[in-house]
PDB file of N, CA and C in Angstrom:
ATOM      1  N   UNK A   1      16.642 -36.949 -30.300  1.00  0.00           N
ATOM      2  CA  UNK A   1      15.653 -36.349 -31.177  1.00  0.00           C
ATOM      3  C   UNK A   1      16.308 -35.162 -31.888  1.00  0.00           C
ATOM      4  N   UNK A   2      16.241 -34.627 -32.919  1.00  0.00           N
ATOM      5  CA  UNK A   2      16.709 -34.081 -33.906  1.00  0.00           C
ATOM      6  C   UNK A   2      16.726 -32.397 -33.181  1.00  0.00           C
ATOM      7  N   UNK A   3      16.450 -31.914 -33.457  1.00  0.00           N
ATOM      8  CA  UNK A   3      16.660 -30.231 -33.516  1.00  0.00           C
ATOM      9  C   UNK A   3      15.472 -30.094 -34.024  1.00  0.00           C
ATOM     10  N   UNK A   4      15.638 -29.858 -34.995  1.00  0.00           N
ATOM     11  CA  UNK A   4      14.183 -29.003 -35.921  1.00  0.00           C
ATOM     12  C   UNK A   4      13.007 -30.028 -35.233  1.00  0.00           C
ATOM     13  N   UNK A   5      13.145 -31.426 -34.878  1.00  0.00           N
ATOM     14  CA  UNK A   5      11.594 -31.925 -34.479  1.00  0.00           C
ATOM     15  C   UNK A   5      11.261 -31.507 -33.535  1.00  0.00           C
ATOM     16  N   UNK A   6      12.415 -30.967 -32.454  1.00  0.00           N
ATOM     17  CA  UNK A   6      11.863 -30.821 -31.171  1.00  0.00           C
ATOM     18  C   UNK A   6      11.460 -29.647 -31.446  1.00  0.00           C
ATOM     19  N   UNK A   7      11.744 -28.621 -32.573  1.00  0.00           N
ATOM     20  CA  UNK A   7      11.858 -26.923 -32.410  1.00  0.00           C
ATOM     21  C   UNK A   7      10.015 -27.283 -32.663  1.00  0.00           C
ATOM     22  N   UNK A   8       9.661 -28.185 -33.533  1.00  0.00           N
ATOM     23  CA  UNK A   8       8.476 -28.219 -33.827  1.00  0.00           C
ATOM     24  C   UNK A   8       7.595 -28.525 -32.684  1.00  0.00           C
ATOM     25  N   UNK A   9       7.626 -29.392 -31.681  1.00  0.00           N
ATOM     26  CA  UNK A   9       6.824 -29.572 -30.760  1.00  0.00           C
ATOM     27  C   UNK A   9       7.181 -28.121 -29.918  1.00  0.00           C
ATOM     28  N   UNK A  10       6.301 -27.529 -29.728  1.00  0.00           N
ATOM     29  CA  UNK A  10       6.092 -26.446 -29.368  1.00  0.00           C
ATOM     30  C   UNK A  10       6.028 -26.227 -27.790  1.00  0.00           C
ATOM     31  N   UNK A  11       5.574 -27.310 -27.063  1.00  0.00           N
ATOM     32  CA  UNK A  11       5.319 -27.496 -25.278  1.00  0.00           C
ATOM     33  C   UNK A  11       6.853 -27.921 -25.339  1.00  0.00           C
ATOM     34  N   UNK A  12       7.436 -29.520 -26.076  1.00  0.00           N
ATOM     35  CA  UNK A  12       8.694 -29.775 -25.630  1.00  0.00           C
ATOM     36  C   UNK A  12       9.722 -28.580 -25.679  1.00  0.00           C
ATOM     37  N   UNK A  13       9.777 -27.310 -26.648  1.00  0.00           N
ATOM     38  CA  UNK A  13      10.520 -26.156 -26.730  1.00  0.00           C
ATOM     39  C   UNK A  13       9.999 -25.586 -25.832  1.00  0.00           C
ATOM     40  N   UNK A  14       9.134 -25.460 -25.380  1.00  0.00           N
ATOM     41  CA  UNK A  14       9.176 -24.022 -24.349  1.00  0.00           C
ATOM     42  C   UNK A  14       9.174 -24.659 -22.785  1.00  0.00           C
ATOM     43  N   UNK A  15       8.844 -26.230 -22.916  1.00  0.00           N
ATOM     44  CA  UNK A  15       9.361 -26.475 -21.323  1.00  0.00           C
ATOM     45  C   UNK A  15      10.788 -26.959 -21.044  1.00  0.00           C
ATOM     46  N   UNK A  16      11.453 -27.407 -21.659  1.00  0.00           N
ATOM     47  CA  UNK A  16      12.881 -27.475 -22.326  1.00  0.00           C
ATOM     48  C   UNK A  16      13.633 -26.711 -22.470  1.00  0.00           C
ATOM     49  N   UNK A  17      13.651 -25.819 -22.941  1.00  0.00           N
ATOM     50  CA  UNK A  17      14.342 -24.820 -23.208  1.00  0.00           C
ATOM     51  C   UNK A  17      14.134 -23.530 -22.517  1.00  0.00           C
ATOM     52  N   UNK A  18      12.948 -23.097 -22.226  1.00  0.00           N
ATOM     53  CA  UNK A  18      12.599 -22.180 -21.438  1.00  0.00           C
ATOM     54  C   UNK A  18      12.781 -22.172 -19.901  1.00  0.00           C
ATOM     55  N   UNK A  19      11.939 -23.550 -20.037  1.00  0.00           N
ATOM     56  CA  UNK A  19      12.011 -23.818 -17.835  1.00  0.00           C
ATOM     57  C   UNK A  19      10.649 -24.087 -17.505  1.00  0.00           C
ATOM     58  N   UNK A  20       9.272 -23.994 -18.572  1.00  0.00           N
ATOM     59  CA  UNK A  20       8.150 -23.206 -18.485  1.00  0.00           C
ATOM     60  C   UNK A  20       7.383 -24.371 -18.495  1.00  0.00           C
ATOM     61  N   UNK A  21       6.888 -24.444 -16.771  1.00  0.00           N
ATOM     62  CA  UNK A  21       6.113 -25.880 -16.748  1.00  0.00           C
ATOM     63  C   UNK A  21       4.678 -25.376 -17.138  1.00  0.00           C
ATOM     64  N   UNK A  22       4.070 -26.447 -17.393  1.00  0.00           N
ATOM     65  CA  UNK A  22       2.355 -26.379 -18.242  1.00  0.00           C
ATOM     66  C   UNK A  22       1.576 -25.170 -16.901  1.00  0.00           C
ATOM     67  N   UNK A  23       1.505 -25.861 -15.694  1.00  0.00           N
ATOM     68  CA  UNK A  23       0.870 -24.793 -15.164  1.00  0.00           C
ATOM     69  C   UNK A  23       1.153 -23.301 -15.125  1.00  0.00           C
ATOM     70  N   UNK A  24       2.210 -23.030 -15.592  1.00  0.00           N
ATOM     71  CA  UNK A  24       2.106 -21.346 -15.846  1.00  0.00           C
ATOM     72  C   UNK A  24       1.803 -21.348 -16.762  1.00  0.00           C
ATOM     73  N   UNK A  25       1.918 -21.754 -18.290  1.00  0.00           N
ATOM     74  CA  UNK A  25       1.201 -21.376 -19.018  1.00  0.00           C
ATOM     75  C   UNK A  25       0.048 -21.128 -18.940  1.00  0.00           C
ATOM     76  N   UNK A  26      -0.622 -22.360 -17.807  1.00  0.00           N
ATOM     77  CA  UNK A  26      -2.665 -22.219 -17.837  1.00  0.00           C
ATOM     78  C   UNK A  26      -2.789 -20.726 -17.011  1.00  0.00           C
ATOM     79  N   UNK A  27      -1.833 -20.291 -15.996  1.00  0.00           N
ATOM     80  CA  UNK A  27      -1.892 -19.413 -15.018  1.00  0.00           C
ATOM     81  C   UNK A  27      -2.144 -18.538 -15.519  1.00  0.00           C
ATOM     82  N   UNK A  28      -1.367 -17.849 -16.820  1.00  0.00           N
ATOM     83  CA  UNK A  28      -1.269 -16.861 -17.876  1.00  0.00           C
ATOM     84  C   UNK A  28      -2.676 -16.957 -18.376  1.00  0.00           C
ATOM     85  N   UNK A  29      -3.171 -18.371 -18.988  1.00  0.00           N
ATOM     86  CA  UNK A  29      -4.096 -17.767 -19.964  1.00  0.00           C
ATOM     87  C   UNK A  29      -4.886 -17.337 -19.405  1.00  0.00           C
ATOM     88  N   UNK A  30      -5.703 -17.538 -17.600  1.00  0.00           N
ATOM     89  CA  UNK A  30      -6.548 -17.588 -16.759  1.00  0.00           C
ATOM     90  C   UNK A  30      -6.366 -15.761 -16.614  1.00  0.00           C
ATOM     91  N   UNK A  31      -5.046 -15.778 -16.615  1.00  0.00           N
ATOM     92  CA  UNK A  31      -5.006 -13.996 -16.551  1.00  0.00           C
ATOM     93  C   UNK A  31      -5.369 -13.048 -17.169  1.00  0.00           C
ATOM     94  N   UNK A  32      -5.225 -13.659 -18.816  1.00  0.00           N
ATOM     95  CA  UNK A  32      -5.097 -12.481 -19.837  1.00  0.00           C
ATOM     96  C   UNK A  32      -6.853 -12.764 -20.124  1.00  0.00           C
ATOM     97  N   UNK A  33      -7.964 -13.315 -19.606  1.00  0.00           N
ATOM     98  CA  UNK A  33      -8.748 -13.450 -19.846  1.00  0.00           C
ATOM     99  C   UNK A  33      -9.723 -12.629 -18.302  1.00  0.00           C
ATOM    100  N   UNK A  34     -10.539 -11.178 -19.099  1.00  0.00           N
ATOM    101  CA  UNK A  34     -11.251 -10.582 -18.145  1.00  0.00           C
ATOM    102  C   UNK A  34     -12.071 -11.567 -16.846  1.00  0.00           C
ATOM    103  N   UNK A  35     -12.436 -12.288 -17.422  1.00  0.00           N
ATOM    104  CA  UNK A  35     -13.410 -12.848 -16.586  1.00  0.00           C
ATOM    105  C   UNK A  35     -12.707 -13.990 -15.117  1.00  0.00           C
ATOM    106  N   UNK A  36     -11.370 -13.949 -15.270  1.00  0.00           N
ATOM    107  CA  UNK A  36     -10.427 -15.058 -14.890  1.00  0.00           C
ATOM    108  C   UNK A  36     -11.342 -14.479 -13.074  1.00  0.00           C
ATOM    109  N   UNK A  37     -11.161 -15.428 -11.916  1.00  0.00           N
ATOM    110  CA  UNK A  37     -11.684 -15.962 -11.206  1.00  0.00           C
ATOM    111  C   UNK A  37     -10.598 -16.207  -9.700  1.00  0.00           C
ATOM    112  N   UNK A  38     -10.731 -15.410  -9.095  1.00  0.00           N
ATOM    113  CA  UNK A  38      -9.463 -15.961  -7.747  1.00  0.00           C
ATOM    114  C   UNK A  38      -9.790 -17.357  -7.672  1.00  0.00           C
ATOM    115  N   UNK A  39     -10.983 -17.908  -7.559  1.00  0.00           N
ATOM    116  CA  UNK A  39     -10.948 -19.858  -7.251  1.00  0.00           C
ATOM    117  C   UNK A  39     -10.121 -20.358  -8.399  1.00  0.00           C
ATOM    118  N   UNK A  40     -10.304 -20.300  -9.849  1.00  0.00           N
ATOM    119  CA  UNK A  40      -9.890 -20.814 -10.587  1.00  0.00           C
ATOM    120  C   UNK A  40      -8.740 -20.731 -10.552  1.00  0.00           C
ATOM    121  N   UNK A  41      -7.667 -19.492 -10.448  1.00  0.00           N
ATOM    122  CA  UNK A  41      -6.153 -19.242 -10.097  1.00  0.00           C
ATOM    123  C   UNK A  41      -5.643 -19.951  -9.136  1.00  0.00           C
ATOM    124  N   UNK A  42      -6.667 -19.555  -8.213  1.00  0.00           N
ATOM    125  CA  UNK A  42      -6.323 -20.821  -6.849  1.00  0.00           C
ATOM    126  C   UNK A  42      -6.173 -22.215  -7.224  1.00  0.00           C
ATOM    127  N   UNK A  43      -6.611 -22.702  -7.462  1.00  0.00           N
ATOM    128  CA  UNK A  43      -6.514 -24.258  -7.707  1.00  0.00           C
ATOM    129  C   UNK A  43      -5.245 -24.560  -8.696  1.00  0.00           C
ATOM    130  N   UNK A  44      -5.190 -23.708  -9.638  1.00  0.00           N
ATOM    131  CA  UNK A  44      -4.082 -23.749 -10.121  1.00  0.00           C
ATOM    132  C   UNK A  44      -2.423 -23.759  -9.674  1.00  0.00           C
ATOM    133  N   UNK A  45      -2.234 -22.729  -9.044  1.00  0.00           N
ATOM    134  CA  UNK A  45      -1.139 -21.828  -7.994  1.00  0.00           C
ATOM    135  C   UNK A  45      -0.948 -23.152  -7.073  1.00  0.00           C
ATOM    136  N   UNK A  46      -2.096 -23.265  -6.874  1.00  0.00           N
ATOM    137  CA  UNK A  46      -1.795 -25.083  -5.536  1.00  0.00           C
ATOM    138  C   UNK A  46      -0.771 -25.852  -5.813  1.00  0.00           C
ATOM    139  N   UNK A  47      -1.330 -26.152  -7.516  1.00  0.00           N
ATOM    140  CA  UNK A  47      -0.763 -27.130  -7.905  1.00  0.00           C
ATOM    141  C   UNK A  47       1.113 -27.225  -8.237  1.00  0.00           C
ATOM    142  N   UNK A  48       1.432 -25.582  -7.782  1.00  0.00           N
ATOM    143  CA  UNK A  48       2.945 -25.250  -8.085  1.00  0.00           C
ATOM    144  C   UNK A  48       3.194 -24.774  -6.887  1.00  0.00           C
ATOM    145  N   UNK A  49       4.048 -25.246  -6.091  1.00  0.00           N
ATOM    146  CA  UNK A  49       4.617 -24.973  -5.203  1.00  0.00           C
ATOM    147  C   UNK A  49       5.177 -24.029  -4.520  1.00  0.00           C
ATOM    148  N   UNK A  50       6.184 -23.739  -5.615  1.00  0.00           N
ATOM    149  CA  UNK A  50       7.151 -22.550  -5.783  1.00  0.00           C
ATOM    150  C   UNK A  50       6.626 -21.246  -5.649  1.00  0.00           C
ATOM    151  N   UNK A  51       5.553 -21.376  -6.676  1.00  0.00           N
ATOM    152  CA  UNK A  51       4.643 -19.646  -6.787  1.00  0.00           C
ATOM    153  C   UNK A  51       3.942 -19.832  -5.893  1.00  0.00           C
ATOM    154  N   UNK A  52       3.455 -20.539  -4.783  1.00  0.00           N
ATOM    155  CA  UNK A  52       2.779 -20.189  -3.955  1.00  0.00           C
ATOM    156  C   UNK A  52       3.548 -19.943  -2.460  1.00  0.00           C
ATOM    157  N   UNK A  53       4.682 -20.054  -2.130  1.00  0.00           N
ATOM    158  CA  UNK A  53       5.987 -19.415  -1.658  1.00  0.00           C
ATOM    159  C   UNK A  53       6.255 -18.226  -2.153  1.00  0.00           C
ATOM    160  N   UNK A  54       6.488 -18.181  -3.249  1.00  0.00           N
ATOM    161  CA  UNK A  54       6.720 -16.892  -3.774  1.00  0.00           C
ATOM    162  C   UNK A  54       5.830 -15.403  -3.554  1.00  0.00           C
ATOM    163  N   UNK A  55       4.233 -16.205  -3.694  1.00  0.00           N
ATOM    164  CA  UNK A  55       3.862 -15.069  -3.790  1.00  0.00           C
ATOM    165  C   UNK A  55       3.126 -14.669  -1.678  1.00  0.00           C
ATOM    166  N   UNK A  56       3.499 -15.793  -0.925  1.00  0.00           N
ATOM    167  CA  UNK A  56       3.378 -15.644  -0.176  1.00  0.00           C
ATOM    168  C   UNK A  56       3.890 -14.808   0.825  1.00  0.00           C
ATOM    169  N   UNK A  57       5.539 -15.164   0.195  1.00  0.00           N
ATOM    170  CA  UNK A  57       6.462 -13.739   0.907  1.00  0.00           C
ATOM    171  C   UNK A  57       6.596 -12.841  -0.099  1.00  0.00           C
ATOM    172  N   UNK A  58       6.044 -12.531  -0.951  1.00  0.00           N
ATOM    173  CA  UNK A  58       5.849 -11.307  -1.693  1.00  0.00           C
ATOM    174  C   UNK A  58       4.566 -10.162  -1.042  1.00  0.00           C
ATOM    175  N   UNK A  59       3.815 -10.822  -0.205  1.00  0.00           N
ATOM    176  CA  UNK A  59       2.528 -10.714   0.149  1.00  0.00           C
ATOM    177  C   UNK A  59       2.555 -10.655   1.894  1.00  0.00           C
ATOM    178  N   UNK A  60       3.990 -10.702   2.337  1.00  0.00           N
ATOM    179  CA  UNK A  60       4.329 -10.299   3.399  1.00  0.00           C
ATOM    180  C   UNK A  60       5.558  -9.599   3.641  1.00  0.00           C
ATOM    181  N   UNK A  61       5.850  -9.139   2.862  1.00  0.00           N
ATOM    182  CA  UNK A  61       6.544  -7.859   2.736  1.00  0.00           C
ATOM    183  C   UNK A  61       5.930  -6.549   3.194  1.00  0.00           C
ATOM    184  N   UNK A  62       6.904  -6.044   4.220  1.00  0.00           N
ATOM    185  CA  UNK A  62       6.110  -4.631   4.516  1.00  0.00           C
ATOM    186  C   UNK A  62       6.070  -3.942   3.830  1.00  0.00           C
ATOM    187  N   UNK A  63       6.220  -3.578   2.113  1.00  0.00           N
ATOM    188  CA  UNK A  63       5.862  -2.718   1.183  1.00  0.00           C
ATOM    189  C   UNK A  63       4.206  -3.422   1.031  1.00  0.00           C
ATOM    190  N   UNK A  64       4.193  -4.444   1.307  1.00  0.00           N
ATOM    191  CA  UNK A  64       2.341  -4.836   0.377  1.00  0.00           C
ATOM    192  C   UNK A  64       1.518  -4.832   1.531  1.00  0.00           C
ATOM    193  N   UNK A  65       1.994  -4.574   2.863  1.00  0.00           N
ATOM    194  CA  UNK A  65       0.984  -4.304   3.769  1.00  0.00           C
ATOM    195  C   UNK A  65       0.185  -2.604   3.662  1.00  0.00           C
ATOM    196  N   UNK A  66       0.816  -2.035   3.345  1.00  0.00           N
ATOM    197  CA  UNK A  66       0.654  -0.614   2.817  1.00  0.00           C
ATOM    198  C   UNK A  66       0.926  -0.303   1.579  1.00  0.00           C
ATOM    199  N   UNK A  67       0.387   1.283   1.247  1.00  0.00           N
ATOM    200  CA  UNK A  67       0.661   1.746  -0.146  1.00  0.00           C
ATOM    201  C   UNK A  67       2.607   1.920  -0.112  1.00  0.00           C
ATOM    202  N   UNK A  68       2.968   1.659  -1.315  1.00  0.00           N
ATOM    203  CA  UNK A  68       4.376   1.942  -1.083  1.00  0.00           C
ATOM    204  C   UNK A  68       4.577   3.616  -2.063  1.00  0.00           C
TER     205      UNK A  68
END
């Protein structure tokens, strides 16, 4: 596929080139939106593996058991 067509599909450039699978994007928009919902994040986060490892030992770190 050409260059400029792919530059045009906009998901194939940014998961391609970036790394940036669809569920973080939804993760983001769920964020930047006041009303966003721990269930709704949840179900999401499920669905990626990685960030839910991630933020698991991020979340057991003895800096986040207390104020650091």
């Amino acid at each position: 596929m050409p260059i400029l067509k792919q530059l045009n599909n906009i998901d194939t450039a940014v998961q391609n080139t970036m790394g940036i699978e669809d569920g973080i994007a939804t993760v983001l928009d769920v964020l930047v939106v006041k009303s966003a919902s721990i269930a709704r994040l949840e179900s999401l986060i499920n669905n990626l593996s990685w960030l839910v490892s991630e933020l698991v030992t991020s979340i057991n770190l003895p800096c986040s058991r207390k104020l650091c």
